[in-house]
Protein backbone atom coordinates (compact mmCIF):
# COMPACT_ATOMS: atom_id res chain seq x y z
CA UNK A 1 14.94 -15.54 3.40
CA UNK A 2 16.62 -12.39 2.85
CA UNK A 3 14.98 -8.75 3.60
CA UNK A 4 12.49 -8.43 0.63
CA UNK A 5 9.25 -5.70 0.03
CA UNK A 6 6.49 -6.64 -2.22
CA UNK A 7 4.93 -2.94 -3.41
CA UNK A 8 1.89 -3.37 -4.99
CA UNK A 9 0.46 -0.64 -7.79
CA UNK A 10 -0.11 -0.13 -11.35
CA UNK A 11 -0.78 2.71 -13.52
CA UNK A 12 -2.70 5.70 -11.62
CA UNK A 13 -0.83 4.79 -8.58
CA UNK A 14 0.56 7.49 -6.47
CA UNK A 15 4.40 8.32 -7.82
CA UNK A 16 5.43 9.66 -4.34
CA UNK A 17 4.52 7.11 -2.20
CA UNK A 18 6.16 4.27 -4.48
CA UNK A 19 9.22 6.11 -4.66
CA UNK A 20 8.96 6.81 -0.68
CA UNK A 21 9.14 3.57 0.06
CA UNK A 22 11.52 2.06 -2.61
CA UNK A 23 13.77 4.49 -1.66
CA UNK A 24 13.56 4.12 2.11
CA UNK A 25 13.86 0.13 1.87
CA UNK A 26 17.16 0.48 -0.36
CA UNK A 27 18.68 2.61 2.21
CA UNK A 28 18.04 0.24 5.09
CA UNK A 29 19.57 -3.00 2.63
CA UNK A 30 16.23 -4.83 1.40
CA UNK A 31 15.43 -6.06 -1.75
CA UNK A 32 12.52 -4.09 -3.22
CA UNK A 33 9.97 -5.58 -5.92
CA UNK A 34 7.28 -3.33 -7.25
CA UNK A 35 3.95 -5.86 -8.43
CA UNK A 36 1.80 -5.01 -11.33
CA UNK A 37 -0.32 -6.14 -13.46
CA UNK A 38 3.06 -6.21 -16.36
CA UNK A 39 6.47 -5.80 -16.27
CA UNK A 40 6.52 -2.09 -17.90
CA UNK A 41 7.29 1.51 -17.04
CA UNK A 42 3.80 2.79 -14.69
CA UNK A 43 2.00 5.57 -15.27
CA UNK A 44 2.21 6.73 -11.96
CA UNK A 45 0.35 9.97 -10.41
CA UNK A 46 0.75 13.07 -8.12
CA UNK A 47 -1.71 13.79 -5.81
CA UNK A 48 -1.85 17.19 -4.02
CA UNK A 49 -4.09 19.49 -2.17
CA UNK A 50 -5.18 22.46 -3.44
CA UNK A 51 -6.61 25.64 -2.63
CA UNK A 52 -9.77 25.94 -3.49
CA UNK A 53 -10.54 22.35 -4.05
CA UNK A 54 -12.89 20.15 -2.96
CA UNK A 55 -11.05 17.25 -3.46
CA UNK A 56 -7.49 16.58 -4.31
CA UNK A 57 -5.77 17.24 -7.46
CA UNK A 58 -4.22 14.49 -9.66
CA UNK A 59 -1.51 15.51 -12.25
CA UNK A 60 1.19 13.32 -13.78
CA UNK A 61 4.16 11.58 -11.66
CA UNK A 62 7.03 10.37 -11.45
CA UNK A 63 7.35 6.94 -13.30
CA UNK A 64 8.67 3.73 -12.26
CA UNK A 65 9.79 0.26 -13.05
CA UNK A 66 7.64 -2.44 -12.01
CA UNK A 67 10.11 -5.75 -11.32
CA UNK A 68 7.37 -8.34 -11.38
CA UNK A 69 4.03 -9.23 -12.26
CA UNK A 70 1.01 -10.45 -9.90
CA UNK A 71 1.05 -14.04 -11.68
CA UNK A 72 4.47 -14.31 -10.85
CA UNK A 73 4.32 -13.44 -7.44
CA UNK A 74 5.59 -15.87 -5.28
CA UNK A 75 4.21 -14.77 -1.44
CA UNK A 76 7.08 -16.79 0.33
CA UNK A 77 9.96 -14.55 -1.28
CA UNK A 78 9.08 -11.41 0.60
CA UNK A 79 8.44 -10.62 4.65
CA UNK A 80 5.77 -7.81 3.67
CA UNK A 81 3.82 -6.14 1.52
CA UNK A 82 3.16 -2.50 0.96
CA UNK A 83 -0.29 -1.42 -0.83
CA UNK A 84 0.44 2.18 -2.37
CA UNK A 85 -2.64 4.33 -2.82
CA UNK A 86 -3.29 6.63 -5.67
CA UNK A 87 -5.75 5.20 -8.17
CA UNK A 88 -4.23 2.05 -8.91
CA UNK A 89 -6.46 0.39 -5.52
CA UNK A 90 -10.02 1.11 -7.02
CA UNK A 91 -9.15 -1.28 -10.03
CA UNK A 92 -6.39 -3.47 -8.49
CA UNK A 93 -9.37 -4.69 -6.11
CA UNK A 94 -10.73 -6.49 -8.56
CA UNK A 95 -8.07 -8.61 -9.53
CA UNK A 96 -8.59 -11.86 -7.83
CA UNK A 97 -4.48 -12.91 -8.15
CA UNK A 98 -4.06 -9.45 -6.02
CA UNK A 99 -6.54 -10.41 -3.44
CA UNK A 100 -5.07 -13.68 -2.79
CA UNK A 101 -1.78 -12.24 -2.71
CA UNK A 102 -2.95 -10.12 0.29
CA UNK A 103 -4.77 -12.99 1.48
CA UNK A 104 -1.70 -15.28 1.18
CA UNK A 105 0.30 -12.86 3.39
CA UNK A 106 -2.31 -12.43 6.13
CA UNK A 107 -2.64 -16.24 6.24
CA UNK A 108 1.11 -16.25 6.68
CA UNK A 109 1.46 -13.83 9.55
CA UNK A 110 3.30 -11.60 7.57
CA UNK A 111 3.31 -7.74 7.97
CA UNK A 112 1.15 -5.44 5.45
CA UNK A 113 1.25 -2.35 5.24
CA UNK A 114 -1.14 0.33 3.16
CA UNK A 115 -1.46 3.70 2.76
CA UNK A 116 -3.57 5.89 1.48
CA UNK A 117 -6.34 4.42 -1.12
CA UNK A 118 -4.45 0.76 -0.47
CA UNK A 119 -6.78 0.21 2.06
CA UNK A 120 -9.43 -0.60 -0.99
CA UNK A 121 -7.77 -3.74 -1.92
CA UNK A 122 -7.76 -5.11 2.24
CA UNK A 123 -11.49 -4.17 2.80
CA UNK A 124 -12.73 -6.38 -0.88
CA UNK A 125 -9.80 -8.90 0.35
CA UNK A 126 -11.61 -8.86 3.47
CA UNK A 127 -9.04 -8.39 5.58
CA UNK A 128 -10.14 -5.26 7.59
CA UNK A 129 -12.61 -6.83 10.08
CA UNK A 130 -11.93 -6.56 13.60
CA UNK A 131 -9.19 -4.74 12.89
CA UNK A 132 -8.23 -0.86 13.94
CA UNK A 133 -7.00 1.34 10.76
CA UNK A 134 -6.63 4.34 9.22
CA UNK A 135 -6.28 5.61 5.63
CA UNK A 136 -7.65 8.57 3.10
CA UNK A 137 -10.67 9.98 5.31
CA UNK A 138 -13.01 9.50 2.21
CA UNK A 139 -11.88 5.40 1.68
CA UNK A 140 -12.47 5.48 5.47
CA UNK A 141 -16.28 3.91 4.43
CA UNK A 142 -15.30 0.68 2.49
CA UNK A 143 -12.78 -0.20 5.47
CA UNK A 144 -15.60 0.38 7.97
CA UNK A 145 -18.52 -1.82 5.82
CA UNK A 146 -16.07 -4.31 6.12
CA UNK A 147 -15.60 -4.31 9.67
CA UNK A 148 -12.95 -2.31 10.20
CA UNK A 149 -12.45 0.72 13.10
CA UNK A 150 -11.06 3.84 11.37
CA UNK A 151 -9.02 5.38 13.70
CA UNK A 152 -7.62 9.54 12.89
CA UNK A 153 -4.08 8.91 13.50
CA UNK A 154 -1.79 9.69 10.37
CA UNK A 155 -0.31 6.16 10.79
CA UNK A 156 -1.71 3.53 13.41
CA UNK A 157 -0.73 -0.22 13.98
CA UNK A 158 -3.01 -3.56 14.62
CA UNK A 159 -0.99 -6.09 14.75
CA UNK A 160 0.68 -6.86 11.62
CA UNK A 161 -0.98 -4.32 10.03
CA UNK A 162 0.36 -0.70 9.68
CA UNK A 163 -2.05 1.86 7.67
CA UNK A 164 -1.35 5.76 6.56
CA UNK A 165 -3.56 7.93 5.84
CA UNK A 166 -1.83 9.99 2.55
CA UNK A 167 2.06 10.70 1.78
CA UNK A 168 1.30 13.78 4.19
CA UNK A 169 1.78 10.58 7.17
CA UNK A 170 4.81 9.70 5.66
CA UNK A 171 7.15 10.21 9.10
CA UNK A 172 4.22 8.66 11.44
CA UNK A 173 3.56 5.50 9.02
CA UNK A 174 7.36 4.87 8.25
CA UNK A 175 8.33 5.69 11.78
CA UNK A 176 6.13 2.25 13.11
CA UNK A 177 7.20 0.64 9.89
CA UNK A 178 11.04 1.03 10.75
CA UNK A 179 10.72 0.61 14.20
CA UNK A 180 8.90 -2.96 13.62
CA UNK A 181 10.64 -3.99 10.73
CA UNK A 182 11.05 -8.19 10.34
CA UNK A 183 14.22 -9.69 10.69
């Protein structure tokens, strides 16, 4: 099996974290395959904090080209999978082909990874009890009813799992990523 990245988003999902990661996998010689629900340009978004704010802001993004869709997924292609945050997790949850993708890679001792809002799609996959993570402070409640620790770190590491809190972790969550990578 050769050094292959499942990223998994859709429209709404966050444009710098997608092209984070793409980016850094090409440079280090893996294959890269970004999952949705078609093969299309995505609508991806830019989150950012602002002054003033309550919350964070979304605008527009950067687009990108997604290589595959869910259906056509095939689990034993790829050594992990990276859940990008954004928007895309609060509707991607509730596609049952995306939860048994996750749930095909746990079951195969593979490494996931998620960041940001990605952490959605492990806690309704069921896949965050027992387990220590972190991730966007306000998603922090659906990983804990699920069983989960949240844990403040920018980046932190149980087991095959490595979680980010926003693109802000970037260095932290790539550093563990990178320095754990499969071979």
């Amino acid at each position: 099996m050769s050094n292959k990245l499942l990223i998994v988003t859709g429209d709404g999902g966050e444009s710098y974290e997608v092209l984070y990661a793409l980016h850094r996998f090409q440079e280090a010689d893996w294959e890269v395959d970004i999952a949705a629900p078609s093969v299309r340009t995505l609508n991806l978004v830019r989150h950012d904090f602002m002054p003033g704010w309550d919350t964070y802001f979304e605008g527009p993004g950067y687009g990108a080209e997604s290589t595959v869709t869910f259906a056509d997924v095939n689990v034993d292609d790829y050594k992990a999978v990276l859940l990008i945050g954004g928007r895309a997790p609060e509707y991607l949850r509730n596609d049952p082909v995306v939860l048994q993708i996750v749930k095909d890679f746990h079951a195969q001792d593979k490494w996931i990874y998620s960041i940001c809002h990605g952490i959605q799609i492990l806690a309704t996959a069921g896949l965050c009890q027992n387990k220590k993570i972190t991730c966007y402070e306000h998603c922090k409640y659906e990983a804990e009813s699920q069983g989960g620790t949240w844990m403040s770190d920018e980046a932190y590491m149980d087991g095959k799992l490595i979680c980010g809190q926003t693109w802000l972790s970037h260095p932290d969550f790539y550093r563990l990523i990178f320095n754990n990578l499969p071979s």
